[in-house]
PDB file of N, CA and C in Angstrom:
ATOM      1  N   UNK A   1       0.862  -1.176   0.000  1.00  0.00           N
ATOM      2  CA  UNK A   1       0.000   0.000   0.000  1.00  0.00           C
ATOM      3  C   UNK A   1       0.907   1.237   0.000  1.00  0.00           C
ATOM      4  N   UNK A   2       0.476   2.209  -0.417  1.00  0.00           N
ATOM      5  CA  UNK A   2       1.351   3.472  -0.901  1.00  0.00           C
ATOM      6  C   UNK A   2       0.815   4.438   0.223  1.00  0.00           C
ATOM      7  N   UNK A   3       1.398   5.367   0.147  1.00  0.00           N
ATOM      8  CA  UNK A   3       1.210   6.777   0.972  1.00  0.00           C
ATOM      9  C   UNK A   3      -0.031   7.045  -0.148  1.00  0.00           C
ATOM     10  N   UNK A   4       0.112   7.501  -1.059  1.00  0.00           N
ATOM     11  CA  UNK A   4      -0.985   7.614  -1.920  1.00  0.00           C
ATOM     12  C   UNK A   4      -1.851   6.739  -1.755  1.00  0.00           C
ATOM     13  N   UNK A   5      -2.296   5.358  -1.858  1.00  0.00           N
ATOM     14  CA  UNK A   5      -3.523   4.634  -1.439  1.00  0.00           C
ATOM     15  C   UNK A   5      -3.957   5.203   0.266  1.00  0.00           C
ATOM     16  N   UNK A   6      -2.846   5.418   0.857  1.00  0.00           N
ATOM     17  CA  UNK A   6      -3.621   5.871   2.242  1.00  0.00           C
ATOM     18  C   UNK A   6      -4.512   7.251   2.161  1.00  0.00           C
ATOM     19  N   UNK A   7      -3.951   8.067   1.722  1.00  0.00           N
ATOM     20  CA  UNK A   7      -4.766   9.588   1.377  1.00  0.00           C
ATOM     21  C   UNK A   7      -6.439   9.116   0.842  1.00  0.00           C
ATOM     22  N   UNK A   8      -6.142   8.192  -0.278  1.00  0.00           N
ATOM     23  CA  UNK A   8      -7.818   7.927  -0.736  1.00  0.00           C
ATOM     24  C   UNK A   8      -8.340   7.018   0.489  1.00  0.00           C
ATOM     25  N   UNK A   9      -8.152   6.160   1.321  1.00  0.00           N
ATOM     26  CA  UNK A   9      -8.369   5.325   2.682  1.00  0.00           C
ATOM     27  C   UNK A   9      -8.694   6.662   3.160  1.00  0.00           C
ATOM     28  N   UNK A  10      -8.086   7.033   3.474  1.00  0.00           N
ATOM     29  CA  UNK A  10      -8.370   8.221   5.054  1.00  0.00           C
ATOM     30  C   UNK A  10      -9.291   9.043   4.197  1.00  0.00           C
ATOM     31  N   UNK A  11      -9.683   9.661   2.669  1.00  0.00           N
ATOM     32  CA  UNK A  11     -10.653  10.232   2.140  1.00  0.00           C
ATOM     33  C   UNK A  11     -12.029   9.469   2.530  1.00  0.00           C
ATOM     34  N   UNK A  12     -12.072   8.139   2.450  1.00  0.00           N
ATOM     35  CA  UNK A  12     -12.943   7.503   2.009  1.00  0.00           C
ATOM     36  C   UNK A  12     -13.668   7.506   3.026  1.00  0.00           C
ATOM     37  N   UNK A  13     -12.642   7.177   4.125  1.00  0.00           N
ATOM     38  CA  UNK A  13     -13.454   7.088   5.848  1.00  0.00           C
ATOM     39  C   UNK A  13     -14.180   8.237   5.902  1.00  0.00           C
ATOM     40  N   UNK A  14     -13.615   9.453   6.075  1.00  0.00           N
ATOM     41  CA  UNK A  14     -13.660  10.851   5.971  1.00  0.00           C
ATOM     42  C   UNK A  14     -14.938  11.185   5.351  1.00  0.00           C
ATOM     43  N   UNK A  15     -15.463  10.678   4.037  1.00  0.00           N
ATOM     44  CA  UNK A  15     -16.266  11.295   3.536  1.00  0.00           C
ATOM     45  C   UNK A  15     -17.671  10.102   3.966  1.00  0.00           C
ATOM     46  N   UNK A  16     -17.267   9.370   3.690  1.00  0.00           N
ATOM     47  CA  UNK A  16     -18.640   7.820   4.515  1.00  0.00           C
ATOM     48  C   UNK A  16     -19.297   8.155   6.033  1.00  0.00           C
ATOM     49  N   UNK A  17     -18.169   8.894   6.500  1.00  0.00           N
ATOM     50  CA  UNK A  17     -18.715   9.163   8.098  1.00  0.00           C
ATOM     51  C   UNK A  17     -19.525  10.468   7.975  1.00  0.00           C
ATOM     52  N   UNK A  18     -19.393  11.491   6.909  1.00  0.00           N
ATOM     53  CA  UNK A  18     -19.905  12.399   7.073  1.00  0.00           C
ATOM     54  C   UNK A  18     -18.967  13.743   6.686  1.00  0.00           C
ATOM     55  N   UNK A  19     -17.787  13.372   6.808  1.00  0.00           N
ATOM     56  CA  UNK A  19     -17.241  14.539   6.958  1.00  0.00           C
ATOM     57  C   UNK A  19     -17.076  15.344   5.602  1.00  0.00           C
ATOM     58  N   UNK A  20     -16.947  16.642   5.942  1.00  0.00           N
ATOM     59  CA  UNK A  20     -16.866  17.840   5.022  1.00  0.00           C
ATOM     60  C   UNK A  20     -15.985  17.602   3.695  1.00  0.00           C
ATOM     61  N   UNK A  21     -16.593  17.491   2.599  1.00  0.00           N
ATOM     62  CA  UNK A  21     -15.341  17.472   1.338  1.00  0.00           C
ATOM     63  C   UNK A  21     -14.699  18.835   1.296  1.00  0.00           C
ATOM     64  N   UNK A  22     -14.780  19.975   1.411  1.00  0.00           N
ATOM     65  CA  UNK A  22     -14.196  20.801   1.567  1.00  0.00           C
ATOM     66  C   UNK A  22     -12.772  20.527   2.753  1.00  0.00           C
ATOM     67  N   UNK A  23     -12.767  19.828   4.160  1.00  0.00           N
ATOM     68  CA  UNK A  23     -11.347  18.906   4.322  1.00  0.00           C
ATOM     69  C   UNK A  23     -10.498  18.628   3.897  1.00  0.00           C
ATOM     70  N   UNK A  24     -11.768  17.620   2.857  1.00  0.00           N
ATOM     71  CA  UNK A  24     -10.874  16.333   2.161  1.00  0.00           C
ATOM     72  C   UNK A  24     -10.168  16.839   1.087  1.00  0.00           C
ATOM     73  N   UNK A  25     -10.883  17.750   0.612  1.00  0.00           N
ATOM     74  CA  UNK A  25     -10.063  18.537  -0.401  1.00  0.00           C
ATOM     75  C   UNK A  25      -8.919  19.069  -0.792  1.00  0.00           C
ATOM     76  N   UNK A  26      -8.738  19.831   0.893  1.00  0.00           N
ATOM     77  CA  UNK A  26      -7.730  20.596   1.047  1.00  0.00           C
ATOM     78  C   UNK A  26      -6.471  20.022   1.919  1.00  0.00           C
ATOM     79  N   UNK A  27      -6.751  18.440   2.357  1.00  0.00           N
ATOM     80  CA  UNK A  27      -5.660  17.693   2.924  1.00  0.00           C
ATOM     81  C   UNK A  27      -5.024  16.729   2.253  1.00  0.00           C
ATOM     82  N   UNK A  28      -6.332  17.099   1.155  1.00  0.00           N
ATOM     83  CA  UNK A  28      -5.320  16.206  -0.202  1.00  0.00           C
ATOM     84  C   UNK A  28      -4.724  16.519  -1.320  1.00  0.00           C
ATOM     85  N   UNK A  29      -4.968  18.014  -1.097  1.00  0.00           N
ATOM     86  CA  UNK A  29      -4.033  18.965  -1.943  1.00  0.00           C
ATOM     87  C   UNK A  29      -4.814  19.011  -3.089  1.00  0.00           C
ATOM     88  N   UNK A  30      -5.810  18.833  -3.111  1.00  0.00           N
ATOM     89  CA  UNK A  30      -6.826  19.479  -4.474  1.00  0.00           C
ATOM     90  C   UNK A  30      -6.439  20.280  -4.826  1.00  0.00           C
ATOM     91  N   UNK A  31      -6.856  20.469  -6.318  1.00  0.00           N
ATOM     92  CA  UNK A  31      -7.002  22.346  -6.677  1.00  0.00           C
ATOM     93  C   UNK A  31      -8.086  22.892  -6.632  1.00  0.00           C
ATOM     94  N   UNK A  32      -9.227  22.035  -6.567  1.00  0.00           N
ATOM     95  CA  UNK A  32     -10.547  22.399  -6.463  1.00  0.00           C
ATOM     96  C   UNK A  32     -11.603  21.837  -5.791  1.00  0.00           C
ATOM     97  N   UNK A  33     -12.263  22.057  -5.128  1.00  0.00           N
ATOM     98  CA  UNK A  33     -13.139  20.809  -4.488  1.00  0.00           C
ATOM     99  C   UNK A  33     -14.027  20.598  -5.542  1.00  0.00           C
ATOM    100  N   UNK A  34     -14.611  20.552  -6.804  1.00  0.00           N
ATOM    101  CA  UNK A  34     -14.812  19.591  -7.765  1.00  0.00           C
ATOM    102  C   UNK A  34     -13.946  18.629  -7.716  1.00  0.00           C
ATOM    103  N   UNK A  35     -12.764  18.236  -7.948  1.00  0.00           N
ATOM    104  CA  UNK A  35     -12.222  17.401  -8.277  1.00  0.00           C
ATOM    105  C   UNK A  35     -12.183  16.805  -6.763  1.00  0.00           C
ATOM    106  N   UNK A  36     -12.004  16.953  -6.009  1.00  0.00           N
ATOM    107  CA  UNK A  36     -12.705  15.824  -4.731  1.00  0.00           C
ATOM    108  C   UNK A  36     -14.263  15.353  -4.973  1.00  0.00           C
ATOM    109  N   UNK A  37     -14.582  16.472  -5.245  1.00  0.00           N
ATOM    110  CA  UNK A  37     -16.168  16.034  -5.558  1.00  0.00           C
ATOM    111  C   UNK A  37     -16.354  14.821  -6.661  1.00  0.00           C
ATOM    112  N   UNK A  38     -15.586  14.848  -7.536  1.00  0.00           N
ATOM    113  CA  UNK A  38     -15.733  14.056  -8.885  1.00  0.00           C
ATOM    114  C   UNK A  38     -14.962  12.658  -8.798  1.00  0.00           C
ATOM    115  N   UNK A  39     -14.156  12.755  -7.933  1.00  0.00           N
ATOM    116  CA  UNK A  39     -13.483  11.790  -7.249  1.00  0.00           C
ATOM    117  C   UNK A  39     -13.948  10.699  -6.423  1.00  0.00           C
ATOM    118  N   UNK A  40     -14.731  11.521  -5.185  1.00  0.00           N
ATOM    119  CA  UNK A  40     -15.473  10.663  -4.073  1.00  0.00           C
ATOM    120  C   UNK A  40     -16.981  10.568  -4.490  1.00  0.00           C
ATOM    121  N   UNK A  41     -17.643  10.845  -6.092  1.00  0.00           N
ATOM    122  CA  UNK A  41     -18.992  11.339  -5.438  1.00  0.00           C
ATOM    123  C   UNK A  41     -19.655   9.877  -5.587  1.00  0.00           C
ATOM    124  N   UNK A  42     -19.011   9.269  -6.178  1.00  0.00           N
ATOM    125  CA  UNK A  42     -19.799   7.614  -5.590  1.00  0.00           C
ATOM    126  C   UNK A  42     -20.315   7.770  -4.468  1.00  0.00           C
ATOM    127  N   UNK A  43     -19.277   8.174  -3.602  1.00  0.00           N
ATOM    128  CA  UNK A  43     -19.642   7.505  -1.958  1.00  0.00           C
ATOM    129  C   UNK A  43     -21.293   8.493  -1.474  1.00  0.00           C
ATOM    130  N   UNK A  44     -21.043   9.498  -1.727  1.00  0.00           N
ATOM    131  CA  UNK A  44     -22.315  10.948  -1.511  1.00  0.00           C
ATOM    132  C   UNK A  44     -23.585   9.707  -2.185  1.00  0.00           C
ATOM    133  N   UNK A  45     -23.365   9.113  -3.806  1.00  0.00           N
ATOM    134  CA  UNK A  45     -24.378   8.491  -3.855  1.00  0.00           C
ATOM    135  C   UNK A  45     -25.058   7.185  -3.403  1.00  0.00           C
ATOM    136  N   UNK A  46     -23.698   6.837  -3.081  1.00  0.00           N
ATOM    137  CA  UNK A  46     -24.472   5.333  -1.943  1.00  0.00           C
ATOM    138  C   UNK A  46     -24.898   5.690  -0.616  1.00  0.00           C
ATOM    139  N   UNK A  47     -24.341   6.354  -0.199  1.00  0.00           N
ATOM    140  CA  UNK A  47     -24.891   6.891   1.587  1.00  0.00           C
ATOM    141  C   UNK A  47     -26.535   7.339   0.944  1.00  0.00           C
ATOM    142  N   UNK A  48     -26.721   8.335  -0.335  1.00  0.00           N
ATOM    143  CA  UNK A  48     -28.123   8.841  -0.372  1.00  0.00           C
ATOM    144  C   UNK A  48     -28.962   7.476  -0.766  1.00  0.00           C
ATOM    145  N   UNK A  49     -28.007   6.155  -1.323  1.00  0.00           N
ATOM    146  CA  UNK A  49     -29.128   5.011  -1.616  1.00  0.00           C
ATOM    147  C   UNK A  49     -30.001   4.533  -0.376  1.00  0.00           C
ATOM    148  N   UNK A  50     -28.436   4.306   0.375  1.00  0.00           N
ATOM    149  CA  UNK A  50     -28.473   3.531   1.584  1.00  0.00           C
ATOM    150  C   UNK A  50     -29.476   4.211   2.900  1.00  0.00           C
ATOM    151  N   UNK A  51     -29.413   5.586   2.894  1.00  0.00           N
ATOM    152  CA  UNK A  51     -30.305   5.976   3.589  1.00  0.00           C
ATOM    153  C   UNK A  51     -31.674   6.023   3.262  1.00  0.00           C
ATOM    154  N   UNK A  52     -32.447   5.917   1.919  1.00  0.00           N
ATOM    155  CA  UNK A  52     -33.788   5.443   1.179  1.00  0.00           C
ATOM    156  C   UNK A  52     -33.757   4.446   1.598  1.00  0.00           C
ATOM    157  N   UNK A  53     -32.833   3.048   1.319  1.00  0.00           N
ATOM    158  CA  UNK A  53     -32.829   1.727   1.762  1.00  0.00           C
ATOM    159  C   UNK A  53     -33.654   1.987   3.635  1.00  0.00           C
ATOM    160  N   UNK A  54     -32.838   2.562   4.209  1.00  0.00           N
ATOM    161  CA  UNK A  54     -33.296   2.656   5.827  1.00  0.00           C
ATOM    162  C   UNK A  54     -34.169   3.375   5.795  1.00  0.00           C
ATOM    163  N   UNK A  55     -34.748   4.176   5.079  1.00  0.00           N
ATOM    164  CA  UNK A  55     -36.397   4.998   5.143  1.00  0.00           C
ATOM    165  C   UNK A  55     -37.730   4.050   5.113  1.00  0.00           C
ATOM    166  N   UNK A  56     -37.129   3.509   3.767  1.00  0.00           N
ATOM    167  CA  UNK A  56     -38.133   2.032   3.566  1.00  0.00           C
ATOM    168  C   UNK A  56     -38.523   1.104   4.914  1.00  0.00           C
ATOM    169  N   UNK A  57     -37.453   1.079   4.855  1.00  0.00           N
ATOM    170  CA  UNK A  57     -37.641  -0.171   6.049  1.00  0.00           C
ATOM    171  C   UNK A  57     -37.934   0.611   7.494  1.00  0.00           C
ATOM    172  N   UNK A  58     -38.354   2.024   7.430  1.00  0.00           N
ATOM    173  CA  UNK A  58     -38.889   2.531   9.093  1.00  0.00           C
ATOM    174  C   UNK A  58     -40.271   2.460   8.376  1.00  0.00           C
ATOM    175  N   UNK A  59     -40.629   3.172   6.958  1.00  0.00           N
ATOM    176  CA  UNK A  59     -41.815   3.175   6.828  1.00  0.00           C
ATOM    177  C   UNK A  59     -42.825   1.968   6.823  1.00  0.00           C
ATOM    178  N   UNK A  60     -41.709   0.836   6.525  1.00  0.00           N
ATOM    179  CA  UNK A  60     -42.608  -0.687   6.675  1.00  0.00           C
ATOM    180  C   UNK A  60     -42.983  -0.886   7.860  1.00  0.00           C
ATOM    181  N   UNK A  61     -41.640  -0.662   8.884  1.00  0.00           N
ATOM    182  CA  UNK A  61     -42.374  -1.037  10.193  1.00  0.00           C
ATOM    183  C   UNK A  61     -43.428  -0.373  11.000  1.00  0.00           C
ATOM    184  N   UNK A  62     -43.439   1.015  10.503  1.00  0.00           N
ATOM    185  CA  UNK A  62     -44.570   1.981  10.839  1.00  0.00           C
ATOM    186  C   UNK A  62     -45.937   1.124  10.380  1.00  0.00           C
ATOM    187  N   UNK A  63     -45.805   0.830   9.313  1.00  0.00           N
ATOM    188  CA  UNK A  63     -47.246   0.402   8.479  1.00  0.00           C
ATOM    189  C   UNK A  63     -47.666  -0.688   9.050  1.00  0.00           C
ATOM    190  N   UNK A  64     -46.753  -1.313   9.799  1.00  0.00           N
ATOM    191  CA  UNK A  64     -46.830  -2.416  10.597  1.00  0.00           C
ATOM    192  C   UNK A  64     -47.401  -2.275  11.635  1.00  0.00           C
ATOM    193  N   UNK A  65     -47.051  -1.791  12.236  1.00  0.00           N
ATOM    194  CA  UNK A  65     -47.114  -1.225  14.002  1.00  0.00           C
ATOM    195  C   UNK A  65     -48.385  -0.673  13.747  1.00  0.00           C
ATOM    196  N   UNK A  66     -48.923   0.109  13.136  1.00  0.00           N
ATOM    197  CA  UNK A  66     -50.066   0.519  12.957  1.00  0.00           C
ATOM    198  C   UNK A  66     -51.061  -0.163  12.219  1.00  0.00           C
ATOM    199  N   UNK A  67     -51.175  -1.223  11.915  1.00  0.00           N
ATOM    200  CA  UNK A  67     -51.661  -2.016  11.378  1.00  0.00           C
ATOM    201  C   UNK A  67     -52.120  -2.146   9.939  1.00  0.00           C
ATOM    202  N   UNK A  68     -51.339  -1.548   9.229  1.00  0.00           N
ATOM    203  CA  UNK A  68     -51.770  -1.399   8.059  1.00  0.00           C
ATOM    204  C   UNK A  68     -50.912  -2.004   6.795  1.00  0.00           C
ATOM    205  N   UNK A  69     -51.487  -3.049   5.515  1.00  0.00           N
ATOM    206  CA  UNK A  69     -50.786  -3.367   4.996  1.00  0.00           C
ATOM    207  C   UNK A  69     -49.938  -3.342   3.931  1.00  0.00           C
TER     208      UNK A  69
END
């Protein structure tokens, strides 16, 4: 593993947990936060899947709990 594979590791954590691309940007020596953006924005779109995925499944159990099918 490279110093370079660690920068995208420590991006990846960084941006999955939440944290600010504007950071990640600037600790990885961007020139622009587009290009972090264009870089990481997979991850922005699986967290927005994954959190629909967990909406679904409160609204099922709601429909549940309340008895409805």
């Amino acid at each position: 593993m490279t110093v370079h594979d660690l920068g995208h590791l420590a991006a990846t954590i960084t941006i999955t947990a939440g944290g600010p691309r504007t950071v990640v940007s600037k600790t990885l020596r961007h020139s622009t936060l587009s290009t972090t953006a264009n870089i990481y924005s997979h991850l922005t779109q699986q967290a927005a899947h994954e959190a629909g995925l967990v909406s679904a499944d409160l609204a099922a159990l709601h429909r549940q709990a309340v008895g409805e099918a």
